[in-house]
Protein backbone atom coordinates (compact mmCIF):
# COMPACT_ATOMS: atom_id res chain seq x y z
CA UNK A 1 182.88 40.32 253.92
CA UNK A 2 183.82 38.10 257.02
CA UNK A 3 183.05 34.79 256.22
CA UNK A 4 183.71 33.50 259.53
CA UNK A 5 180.81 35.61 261.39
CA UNK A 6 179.69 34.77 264.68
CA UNK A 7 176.58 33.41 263.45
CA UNK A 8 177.41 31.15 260.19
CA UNK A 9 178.92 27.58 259.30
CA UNK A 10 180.95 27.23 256.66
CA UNK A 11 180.63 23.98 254.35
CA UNK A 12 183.28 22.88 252.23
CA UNK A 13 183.33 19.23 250.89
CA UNK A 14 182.00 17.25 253.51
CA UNK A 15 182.91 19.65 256.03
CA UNK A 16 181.34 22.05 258.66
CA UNK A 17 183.47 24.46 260.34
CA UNK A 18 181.19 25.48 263.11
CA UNK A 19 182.44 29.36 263.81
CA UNK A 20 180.00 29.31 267.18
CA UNK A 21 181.24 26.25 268.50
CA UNK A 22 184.79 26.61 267.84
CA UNK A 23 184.47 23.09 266.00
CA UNK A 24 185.05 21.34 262.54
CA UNK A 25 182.47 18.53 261.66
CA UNK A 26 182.91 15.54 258.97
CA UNK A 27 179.49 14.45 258.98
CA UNK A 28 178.28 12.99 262.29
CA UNK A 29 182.47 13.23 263.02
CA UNK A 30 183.59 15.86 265.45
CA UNK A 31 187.20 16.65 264.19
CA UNK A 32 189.88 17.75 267.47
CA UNK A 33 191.68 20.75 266.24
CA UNK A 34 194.58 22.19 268.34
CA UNK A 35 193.52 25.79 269.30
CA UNK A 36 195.90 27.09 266.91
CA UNK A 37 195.47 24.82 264.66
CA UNK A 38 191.46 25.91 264.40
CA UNK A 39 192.90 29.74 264.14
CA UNK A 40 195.18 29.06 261.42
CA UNK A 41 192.31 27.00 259.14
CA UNK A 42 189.94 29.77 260.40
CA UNK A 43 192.09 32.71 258.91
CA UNK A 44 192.80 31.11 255.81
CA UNK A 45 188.78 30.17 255.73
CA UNK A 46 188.27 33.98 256.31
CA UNK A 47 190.75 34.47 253.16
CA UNK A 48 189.07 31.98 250.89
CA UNK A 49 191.05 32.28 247.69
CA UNK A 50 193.27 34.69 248.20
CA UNK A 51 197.17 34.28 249.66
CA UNK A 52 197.25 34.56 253.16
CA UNK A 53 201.45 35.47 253.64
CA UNK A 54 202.95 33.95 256.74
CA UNK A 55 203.56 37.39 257.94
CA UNK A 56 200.05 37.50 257.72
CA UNK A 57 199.05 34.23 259.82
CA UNK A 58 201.53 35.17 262.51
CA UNK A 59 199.78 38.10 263.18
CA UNK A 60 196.64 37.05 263.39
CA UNK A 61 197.35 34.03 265.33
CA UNK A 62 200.43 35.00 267.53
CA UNK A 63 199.81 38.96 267.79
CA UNK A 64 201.97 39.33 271.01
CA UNK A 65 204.32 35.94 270.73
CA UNK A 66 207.37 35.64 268.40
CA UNK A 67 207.46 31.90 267.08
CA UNK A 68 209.26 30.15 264.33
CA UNK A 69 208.49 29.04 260.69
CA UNK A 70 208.38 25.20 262.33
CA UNK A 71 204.96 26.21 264.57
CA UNK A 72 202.97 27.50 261.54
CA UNK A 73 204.14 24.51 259.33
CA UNK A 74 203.12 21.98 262.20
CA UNK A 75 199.56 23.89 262.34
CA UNK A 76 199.39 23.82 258.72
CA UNK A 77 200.42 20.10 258.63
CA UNK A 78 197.73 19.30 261.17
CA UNK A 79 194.89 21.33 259.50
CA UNK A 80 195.73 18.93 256.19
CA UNK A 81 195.67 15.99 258.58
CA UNK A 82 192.29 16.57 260.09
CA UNK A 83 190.94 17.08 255.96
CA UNK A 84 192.86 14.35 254.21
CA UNK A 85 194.92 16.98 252.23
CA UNK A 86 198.17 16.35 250.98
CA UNK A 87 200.97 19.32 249.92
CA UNK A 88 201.11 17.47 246.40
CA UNK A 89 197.65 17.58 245.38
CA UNK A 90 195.93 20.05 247.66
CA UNK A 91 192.07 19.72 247.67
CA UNK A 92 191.50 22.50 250.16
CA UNK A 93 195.04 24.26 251.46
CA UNK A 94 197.82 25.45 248.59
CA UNK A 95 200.77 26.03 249.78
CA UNK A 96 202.37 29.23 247.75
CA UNK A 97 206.21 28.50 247.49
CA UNK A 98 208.39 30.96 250.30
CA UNK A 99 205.23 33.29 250.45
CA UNK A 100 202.17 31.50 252.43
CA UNK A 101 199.13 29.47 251.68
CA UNK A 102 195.53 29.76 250.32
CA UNK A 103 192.68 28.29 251.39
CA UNK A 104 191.64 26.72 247.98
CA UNK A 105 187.78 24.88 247.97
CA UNK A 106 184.73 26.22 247.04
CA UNK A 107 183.06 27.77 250.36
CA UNK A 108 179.49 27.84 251.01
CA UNK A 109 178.22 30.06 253.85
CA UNK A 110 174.71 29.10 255.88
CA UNK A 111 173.20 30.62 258.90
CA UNK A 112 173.74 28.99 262.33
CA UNK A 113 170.96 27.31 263.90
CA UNK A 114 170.11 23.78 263.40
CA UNK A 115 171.19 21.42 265.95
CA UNK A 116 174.71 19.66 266.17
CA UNK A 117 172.93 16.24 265.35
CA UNK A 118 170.66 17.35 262.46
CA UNK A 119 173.28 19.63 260.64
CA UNK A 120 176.15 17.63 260.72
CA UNK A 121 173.81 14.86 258.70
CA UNK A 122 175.87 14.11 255.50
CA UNK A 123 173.25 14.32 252.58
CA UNK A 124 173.37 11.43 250.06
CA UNK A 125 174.34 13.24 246.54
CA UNK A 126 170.33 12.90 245.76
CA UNK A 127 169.83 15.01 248.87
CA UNK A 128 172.30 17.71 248.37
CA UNK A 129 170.46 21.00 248.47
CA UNK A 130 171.22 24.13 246.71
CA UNK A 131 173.65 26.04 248.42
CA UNK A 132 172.67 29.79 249.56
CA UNK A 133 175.97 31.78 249.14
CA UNK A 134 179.04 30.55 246.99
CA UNK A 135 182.39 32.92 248.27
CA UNK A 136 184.26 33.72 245.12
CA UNK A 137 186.57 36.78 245.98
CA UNK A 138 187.12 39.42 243.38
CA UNK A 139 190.99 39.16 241.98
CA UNK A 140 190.38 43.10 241.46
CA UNK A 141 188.70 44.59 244.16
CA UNK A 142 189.45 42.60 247.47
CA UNK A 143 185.66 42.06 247.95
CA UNK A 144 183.38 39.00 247.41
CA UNK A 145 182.36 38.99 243.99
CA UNK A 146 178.60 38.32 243.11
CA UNK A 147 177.02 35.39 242.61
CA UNK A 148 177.66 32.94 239.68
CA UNK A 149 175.78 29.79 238.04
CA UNK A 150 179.54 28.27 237.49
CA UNK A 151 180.25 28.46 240.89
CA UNK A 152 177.25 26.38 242.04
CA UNK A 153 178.30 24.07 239.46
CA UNK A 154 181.33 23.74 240.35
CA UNK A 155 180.68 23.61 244.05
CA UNK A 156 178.39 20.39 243.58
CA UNK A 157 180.82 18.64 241.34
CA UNK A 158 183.38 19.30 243.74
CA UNK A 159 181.35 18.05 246.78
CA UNK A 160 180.97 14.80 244.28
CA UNK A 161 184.18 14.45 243.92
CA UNK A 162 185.25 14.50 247.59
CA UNK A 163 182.97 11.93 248.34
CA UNK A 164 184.10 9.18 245.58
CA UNK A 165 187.42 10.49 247.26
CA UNK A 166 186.14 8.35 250.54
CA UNK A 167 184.06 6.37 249.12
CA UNK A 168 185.62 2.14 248.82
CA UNK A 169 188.08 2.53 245.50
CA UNK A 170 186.48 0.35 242.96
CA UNK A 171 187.34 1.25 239.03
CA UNK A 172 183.47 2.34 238.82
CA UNK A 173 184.16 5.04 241.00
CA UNK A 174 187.75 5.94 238.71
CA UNK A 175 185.13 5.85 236.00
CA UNK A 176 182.62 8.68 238.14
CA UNK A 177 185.29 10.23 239.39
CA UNK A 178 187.00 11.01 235.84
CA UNK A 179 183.28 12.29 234.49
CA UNK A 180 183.23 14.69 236.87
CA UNK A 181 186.36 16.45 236.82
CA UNK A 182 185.94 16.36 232.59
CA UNK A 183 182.24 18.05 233.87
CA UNK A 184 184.19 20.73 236.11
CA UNK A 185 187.06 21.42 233.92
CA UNK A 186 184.87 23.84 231.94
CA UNK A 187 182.99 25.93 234.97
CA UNK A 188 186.36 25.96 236.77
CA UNK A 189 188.22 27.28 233.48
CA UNK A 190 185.18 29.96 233.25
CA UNK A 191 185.81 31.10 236.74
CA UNK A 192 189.14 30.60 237.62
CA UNK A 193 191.12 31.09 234.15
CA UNK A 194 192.66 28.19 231.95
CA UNK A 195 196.15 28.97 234.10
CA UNK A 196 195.18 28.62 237.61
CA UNK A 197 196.44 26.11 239.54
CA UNK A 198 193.01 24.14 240.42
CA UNK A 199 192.45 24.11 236.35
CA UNK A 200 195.93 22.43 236.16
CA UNK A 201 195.28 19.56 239.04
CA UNK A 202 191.93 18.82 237.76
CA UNK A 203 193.16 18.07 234.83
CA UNK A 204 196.63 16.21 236.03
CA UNK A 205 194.46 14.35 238.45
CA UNK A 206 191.78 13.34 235.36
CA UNK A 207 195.00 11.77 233.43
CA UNK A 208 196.07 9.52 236.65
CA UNK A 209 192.31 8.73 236.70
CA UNK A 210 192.33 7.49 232.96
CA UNK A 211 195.95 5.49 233.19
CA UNK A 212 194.33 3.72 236.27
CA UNK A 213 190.61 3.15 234.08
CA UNK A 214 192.94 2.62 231.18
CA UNK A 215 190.91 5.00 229.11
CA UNK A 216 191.88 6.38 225.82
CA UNK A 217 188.92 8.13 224.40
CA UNK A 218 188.63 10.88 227.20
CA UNK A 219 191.98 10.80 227.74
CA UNK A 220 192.15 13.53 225.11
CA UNK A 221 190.35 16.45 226.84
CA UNK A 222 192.59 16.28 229.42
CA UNK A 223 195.40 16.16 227.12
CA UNK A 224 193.47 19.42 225.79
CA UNK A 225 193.42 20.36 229.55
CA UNK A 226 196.73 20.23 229.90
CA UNK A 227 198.47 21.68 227.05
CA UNK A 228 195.89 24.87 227.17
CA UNK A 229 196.71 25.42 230.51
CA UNK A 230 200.87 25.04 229.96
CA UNK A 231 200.10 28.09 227.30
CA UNK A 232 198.48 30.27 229.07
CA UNK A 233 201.23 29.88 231.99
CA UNK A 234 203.44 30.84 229.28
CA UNK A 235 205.20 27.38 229.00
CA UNK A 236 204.96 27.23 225.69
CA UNK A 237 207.69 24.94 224.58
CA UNK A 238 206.16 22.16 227.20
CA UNK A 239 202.83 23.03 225.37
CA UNK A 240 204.22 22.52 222.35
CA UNK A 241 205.21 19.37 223.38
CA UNK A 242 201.55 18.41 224.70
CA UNK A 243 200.29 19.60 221.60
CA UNK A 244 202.11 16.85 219.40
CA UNK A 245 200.98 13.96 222.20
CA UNK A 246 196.87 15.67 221.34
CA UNK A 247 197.40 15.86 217.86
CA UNK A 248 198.55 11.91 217.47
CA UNK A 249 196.33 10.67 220.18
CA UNK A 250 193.07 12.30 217.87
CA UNK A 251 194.21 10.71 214.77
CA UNK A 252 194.69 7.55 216.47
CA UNK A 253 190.41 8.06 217.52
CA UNK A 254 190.08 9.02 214.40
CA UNK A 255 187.17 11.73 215.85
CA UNK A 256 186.40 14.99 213.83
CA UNK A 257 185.88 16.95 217.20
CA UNK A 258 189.01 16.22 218.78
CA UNK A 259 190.90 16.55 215.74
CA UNK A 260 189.57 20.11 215.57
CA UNK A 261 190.24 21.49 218.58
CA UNK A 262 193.85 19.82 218.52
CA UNK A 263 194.33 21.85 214.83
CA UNK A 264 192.77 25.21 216.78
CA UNK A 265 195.27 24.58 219.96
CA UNK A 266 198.04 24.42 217.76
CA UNK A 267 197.58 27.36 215.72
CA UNK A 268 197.01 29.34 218.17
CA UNK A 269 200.28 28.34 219.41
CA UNK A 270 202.12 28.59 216.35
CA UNK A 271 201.17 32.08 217.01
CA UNK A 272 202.64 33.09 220.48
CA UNK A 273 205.25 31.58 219.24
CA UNK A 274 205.87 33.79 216.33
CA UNK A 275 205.38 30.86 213.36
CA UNK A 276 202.57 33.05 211.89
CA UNK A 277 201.84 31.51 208.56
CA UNK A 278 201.82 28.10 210.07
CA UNK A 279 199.30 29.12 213.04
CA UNK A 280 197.58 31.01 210.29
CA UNK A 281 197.24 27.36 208.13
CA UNK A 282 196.00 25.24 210.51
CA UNK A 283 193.69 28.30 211.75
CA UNK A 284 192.56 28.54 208.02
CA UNK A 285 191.88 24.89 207.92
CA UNK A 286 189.98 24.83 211.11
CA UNK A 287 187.48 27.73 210.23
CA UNK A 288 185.58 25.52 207.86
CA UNK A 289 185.60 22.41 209.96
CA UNK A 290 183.80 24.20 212.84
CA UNK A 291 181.12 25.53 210.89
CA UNK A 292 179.82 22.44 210.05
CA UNK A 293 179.79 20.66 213.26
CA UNK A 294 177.41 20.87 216.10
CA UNK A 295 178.51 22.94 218.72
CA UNK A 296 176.19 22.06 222.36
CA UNK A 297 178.61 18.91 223.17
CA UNK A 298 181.31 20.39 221.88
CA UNK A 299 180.51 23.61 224.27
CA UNK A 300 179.82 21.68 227.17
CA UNK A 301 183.27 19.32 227.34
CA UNK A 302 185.70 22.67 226.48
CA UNK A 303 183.93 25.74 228.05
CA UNK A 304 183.47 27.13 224.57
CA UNK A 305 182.07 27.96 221.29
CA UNK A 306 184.58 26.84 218.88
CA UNK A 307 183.59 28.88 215.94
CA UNK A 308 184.09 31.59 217.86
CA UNK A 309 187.20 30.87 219.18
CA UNK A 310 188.34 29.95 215.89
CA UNK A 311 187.61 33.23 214.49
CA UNK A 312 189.09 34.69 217.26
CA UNK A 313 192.52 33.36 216.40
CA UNK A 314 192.13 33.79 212.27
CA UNK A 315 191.52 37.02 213.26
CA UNK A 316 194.79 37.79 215.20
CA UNK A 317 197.01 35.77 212.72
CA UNK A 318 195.77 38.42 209.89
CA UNK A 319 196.80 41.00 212.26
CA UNK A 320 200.75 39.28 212.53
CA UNK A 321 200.22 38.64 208.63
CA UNK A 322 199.91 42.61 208.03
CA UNK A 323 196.11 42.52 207.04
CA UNK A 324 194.42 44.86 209.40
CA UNK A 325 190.81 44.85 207.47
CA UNK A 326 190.54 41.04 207.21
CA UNK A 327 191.35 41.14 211.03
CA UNK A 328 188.82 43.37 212.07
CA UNK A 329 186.59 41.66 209.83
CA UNK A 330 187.18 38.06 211.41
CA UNK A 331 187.01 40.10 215.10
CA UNK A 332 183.27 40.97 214.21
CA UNK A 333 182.40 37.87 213.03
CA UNK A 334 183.33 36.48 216.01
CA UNK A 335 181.34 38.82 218.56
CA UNK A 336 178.56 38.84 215.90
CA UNK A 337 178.92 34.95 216.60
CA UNK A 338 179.03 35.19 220.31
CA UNK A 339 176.44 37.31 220.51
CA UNK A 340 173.96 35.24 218.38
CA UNK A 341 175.13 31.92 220.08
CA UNK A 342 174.36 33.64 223.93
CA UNK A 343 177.38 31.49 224.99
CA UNK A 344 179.01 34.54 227.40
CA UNK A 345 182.01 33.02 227.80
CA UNK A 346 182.68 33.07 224.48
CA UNK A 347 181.20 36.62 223.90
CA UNK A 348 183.35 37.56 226.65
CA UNK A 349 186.69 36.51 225.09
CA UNK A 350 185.39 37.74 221.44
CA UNK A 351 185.02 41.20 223.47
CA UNK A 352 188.74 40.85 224.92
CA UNK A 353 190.02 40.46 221.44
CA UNK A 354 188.17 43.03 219.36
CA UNK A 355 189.40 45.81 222.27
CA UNK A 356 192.49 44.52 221.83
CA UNK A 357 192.63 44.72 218.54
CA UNK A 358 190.77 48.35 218.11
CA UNK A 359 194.09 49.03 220.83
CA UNK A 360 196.63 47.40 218.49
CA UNK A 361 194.56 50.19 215.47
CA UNK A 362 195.49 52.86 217.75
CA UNK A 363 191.50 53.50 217.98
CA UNK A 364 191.31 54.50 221.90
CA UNK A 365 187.71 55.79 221.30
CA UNK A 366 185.95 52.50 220.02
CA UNK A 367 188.51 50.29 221.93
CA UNK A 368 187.23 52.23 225.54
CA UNK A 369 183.65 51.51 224.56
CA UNK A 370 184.26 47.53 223.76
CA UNK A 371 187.02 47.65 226.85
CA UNK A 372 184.02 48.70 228.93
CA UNK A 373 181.58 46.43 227.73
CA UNK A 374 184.08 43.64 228.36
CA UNK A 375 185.00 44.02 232.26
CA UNK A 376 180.99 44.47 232.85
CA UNK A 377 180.36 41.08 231.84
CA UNK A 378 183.63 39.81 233.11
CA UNK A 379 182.92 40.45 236.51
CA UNK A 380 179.16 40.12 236.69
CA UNK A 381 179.74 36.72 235.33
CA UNK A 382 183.07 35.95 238.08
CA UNK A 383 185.39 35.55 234.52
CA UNK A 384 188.56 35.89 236.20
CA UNK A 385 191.08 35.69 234.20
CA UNK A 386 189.27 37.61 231.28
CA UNK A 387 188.20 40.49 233.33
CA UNK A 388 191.40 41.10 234.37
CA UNK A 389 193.05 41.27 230.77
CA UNK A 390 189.55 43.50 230.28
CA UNK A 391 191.12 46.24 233.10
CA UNK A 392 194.16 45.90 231.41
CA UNK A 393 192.82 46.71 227.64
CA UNK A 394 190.34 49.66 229.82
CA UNK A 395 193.54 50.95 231.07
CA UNK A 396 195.64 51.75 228.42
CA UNK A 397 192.26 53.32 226.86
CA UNK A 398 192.02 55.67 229.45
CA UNK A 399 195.76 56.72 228.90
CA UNK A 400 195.44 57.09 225.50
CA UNK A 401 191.86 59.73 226.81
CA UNK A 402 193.74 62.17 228.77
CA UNK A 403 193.32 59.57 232.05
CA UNK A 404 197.05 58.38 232.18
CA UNK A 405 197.75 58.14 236.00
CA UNK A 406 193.89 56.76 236.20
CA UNK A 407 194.40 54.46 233.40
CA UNK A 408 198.21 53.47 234.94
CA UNK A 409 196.45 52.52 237.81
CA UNK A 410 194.00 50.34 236.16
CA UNK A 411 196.31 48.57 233.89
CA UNK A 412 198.57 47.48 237.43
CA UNK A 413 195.57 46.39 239.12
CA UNK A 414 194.67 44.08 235.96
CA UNK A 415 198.40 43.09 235.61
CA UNK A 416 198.54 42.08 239.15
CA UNK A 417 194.90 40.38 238.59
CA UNK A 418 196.44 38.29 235.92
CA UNK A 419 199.05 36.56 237.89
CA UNK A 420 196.85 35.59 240.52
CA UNK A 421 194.88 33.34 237.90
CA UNK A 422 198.54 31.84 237.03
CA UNK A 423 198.60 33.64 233.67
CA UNK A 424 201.81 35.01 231.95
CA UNK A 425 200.50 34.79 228.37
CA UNK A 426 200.45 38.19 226.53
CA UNK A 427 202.26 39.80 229.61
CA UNK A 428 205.42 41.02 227.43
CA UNK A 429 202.25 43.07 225.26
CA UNK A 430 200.30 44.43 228.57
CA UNK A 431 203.78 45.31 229.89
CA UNK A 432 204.40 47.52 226.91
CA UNK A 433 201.25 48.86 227.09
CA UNK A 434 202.19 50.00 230.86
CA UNK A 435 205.42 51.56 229.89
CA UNK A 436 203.76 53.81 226.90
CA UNK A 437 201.67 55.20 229.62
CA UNK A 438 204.42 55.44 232.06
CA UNK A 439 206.49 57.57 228.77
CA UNK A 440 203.78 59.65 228.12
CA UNK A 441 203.33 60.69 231.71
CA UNK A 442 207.01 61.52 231.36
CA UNK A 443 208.16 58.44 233.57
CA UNK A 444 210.79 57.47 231.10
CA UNK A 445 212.61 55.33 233.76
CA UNK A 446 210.05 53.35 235.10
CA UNK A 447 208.74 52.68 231.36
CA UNK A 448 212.29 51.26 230.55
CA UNK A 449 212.07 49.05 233.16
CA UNK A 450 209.06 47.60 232.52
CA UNK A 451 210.20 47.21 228.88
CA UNK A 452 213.00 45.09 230.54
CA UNK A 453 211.13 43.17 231.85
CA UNK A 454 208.97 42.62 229.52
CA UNK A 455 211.80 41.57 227.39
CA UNK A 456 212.85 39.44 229.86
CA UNK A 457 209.84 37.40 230.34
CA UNK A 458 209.30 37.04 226.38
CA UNK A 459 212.74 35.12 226.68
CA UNK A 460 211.74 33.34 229.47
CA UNK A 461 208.53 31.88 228.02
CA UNK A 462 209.29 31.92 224.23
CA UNK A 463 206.58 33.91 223.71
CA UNK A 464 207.91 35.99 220.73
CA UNK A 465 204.87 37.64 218.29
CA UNK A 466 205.10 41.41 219.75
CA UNK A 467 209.12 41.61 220.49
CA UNK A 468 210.45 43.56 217.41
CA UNK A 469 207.76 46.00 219.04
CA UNK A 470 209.01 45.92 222.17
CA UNK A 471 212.47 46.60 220.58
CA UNK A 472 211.10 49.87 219.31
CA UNK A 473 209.40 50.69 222.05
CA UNK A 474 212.76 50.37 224.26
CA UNK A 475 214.73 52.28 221.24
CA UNK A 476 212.47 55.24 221.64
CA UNK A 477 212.19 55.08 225.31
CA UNK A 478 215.99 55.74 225.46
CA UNK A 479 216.00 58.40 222.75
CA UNK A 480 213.31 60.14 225.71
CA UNK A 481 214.68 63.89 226.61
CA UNK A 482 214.95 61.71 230.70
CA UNK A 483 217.16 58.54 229.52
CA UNK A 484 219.63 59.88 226.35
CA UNK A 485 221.21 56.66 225.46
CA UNK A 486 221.26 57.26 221.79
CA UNK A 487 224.33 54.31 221.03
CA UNK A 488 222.34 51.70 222.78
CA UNK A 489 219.01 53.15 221.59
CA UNK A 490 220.57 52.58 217.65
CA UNK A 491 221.58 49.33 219.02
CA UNK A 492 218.11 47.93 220.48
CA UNK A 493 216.43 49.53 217.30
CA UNK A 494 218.62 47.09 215.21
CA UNK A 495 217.65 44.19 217.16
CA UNK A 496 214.40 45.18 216.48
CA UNK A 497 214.07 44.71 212.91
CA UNK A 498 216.55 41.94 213.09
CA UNK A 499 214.02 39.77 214.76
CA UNK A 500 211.14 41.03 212.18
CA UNK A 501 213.05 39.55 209.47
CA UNK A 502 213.68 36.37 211.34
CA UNK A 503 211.21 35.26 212.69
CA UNK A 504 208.08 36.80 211.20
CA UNK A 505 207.95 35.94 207.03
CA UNK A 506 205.09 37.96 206.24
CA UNK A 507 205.02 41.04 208.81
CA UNK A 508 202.87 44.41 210.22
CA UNK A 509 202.71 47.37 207.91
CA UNK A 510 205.17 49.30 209.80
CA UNK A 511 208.15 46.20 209.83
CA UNK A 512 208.66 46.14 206.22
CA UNK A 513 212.06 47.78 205.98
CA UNK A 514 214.77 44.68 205.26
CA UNK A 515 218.20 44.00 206.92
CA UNK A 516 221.55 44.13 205.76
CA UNK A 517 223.78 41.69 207.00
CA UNK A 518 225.85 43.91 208.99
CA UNK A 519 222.69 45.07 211.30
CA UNK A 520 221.49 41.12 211.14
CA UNK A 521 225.15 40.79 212.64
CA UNK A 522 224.70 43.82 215.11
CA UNK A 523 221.60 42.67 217.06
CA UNK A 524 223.01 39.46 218.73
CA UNK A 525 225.15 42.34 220.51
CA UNK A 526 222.70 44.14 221.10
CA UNK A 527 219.96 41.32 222.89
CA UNK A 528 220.61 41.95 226.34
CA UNK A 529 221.23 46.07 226.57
């Protein structure tokens, strides 16, 4: 869809970028925009959302001219002048480190045809009208993708933002200010995925907001903000750290709420990080608080239903612990939960989890079923982040039903979807379910390096609850007729069950066999083959 047609305005904060006029308005303002300067912010306007590469921007704006790096940067750096953006907290252009920029406000697109004078009006925030179109492209598909409630949510609180932004700084406006990016965290979260970017400065901009209001009491959903989004970008040792700052700061407020979501957080990083039966604990302890507290507040300051969430995560811990029936039976509880509670967020993650577990069963049949359930909602709802870990789960379901190269394809598309929203959480798992595809198309090559790499980013990030299978899964892979490494397949094997008895206590049904010294000894060697 061209956003930029001949015949529209685009609004974003209290801008107009007049397409017919070849203009950008600030209320009754008329902003002067180089001529290149207006093509560069119109592109990237055009691209809303997606990563415009400077290969890209060159082409569009200098098709027949070679210029430098400097001329795009000084267009860039002009297009931030004329909107009050800065590089370190971007409000409307991202730069993407050595790769390009994206254009990063909520858009929304009105016809042409009200005079200069009466459109460029600036409504009061009483005034502001319901916007027609909200642009929210697709991370699968390229095209816009429908509709959403969020998105009109979060356009408004956005627009509310901006203006405090210019509004005279008093500490009453801090104090609005700071309620409405708490409001917005959860719509944004919904729509963009707990990693992205815009997730993270809401939430780093909310904790300069309460240090300046000197406010303690919501100072600890952005604490929540923060250490929820550090997980899901896979930094989980700075999450851990994050965690511990939550977990004081709600016994200090000495609030029930906060001190359960802080106990939920934490398990379910104990988990990632491979400390099973203390994730499972606090998990354990956290499944009867949430049953007995209301939920609507709750659901409205963290995007979710907690007691579904929490089930969500007792359920996968009884997975790690080796009890396969009590995990399904905590995954049903949890959609039976979601679906009672209407909260479709919530259903939707519930649905993520109970495919991936019916995956982790080795049930292709009822996982494709649940798998397809789960991206329908996902993207008629504009859940980024979970409908891409949706194609991923649909993916490896169609492998596994005689679709491999179909189901290959889908599970790249949803990889590639997932990094967009900033997430690297559970990438080591979708990796190896890639490379089982790629082995049982007989691509032996390609699914060792994507075990590799898989490997490799499980170092990186620490996240450590699926490596002794991705140990066997690289053993086998070069025991494969096309690789015949059997010494270093022996090898990687070892290492495998050297880090089951390590790091997981209580373990899966098929990790039970126990060490001797010698191969304990044998997979330090053995780490980096």
């Amino acid at each position: 869809m061209n956003a930029s047609g001949p015949s529209t305005e685009l609004h974003f904060g209290p801008f107009r970028f007049d397409t017919v006029n070849q203009c950008l308005w600030r209320g009754r303002q008329r902003l002067l925009l180089r001529p290149k300067t207006f093509a560069v912010l119109q592109v990237l306007l055009k691209q809303a959302g997606r990563l415009v590469t400077r290969a890209a921007l060159f082409d569009a704006v200098w098709p027949d001219t070679v210029v430098s790096d400097d001329v795009l940067r000084f267009c860039i750096r002009d297009a931030r002048k004329a909107l009050q953006d800065t590089t370190s907290s971007p409000r409307f252009i991202e730069t993407v480190h050595r790769r390009g920029y994206r254009f990063i406000a909520p858009l929304r697109l009105r016809p042409h045809g009200k005079g200069v004078g009466d459109a460029a009006i600036e409504p009061t925030a009483s005034q502001k009208t319901r916007p027609q179109t909200a642009i929210v492209p697709s991370p699968l598909d390229g095209e816009p993708a429908p509709r959403h409630a969020q998105q009109e949510t979060i356009t408004h609180l956005i627009d509310g933002i901006t203006l405090l932004q210019t509004s005279p700084s008093s500490i009453e406006n801090v104090h609005q200010e700071l309620a409405l990016r708490l409001a917005v965290s959860a719509p944004l979260i919904a729509s963009r995925g707990h990693g992205s970017m815009e997730v993270q400065q809401i939430y780093t901009q909310a904790r300069e907001l309460c240090r300046q209001a000197g406010e303690t009491s919501q100072l600890f959903p952005v604490l929540w903000g923060l250490t929820v989004n550090a997980i899901v970008k896979g930094e989980l040792q700075l999450a851990r750290e994050a965690s511990e700052r939550m977990f004081a700061l709600a016994h200090t407020l000495q609030d029930p709420v906060r001190s359960l979501e802080a106990e939920i957080v934490h398990g379910a990083l104990l988990l990632w990080l491979g400390e099973v039966e203390a994730g499972n604990a606090h998990l354990e302890s956290s499944l009867t608080r949430c049953d007995m507290q209301q939920q609507s507040s709750h659901t409205f300051l963290y995007g979710h239903d907690a007691r579904v969430i929490c089930r969500v995560l007792a359920s996968k811990a009884q997975w790690l612990l080796g009890h396969a029936e009590r995990a399904l039976q905590q995954a049903q509880a949890a959609l039976s939960l979601a679906t009672a509670s209407s909260h479709v967020y919530s259903l939707s993650f519930a649905l993520n989890w109970i495919t991936m577990l019916q995956v982790l069963h080795r049930k292709p049949e009822t996982a494709h079923e649940h798998a397809q359930t789960a991206t329908k909602i996902a993207h008629e709802q504009g859940f980024a982040h979970l409908e891409a870990v949706a194609t991923i789960l649909w993916g490896s379901t169609l492998a596994k039903l005689n679709s491999p190269e179909e189901g290959i394809t889908q599970m790249q598309q949803g990889l590639r979807a997932c990094l967009t929203t900033g997430a690297e959480l559970a990438r080591p798992y979708f990796l190896s379910l890639l490379a089982e595809s790629c082995v049982q198309e007989g691509r032996s090559e390609e699914a060792l390096r994507i075990i590799n790499e898989a490997l490799a980013v499980g170092q990186k990030t620490g996240e450590c609850w699926y490596e002794a299978e991705l140990y066997r899964l690289k053993g086998e892979i070069l025991l494969h007729p096309g690789v015949q490494q059997q010494k270093k397949a022996t090898g990687v094997l070892t290492a495998g069950r050297a880090v089951v008895r390590s790091r997981l206590p209580t373990r899966m049904p098929h990790q039970q066999k126990r060490l001797s010294p010698k191969e304990r000894e044998s997979s330090k060697a053995t780490d980096q083959q």
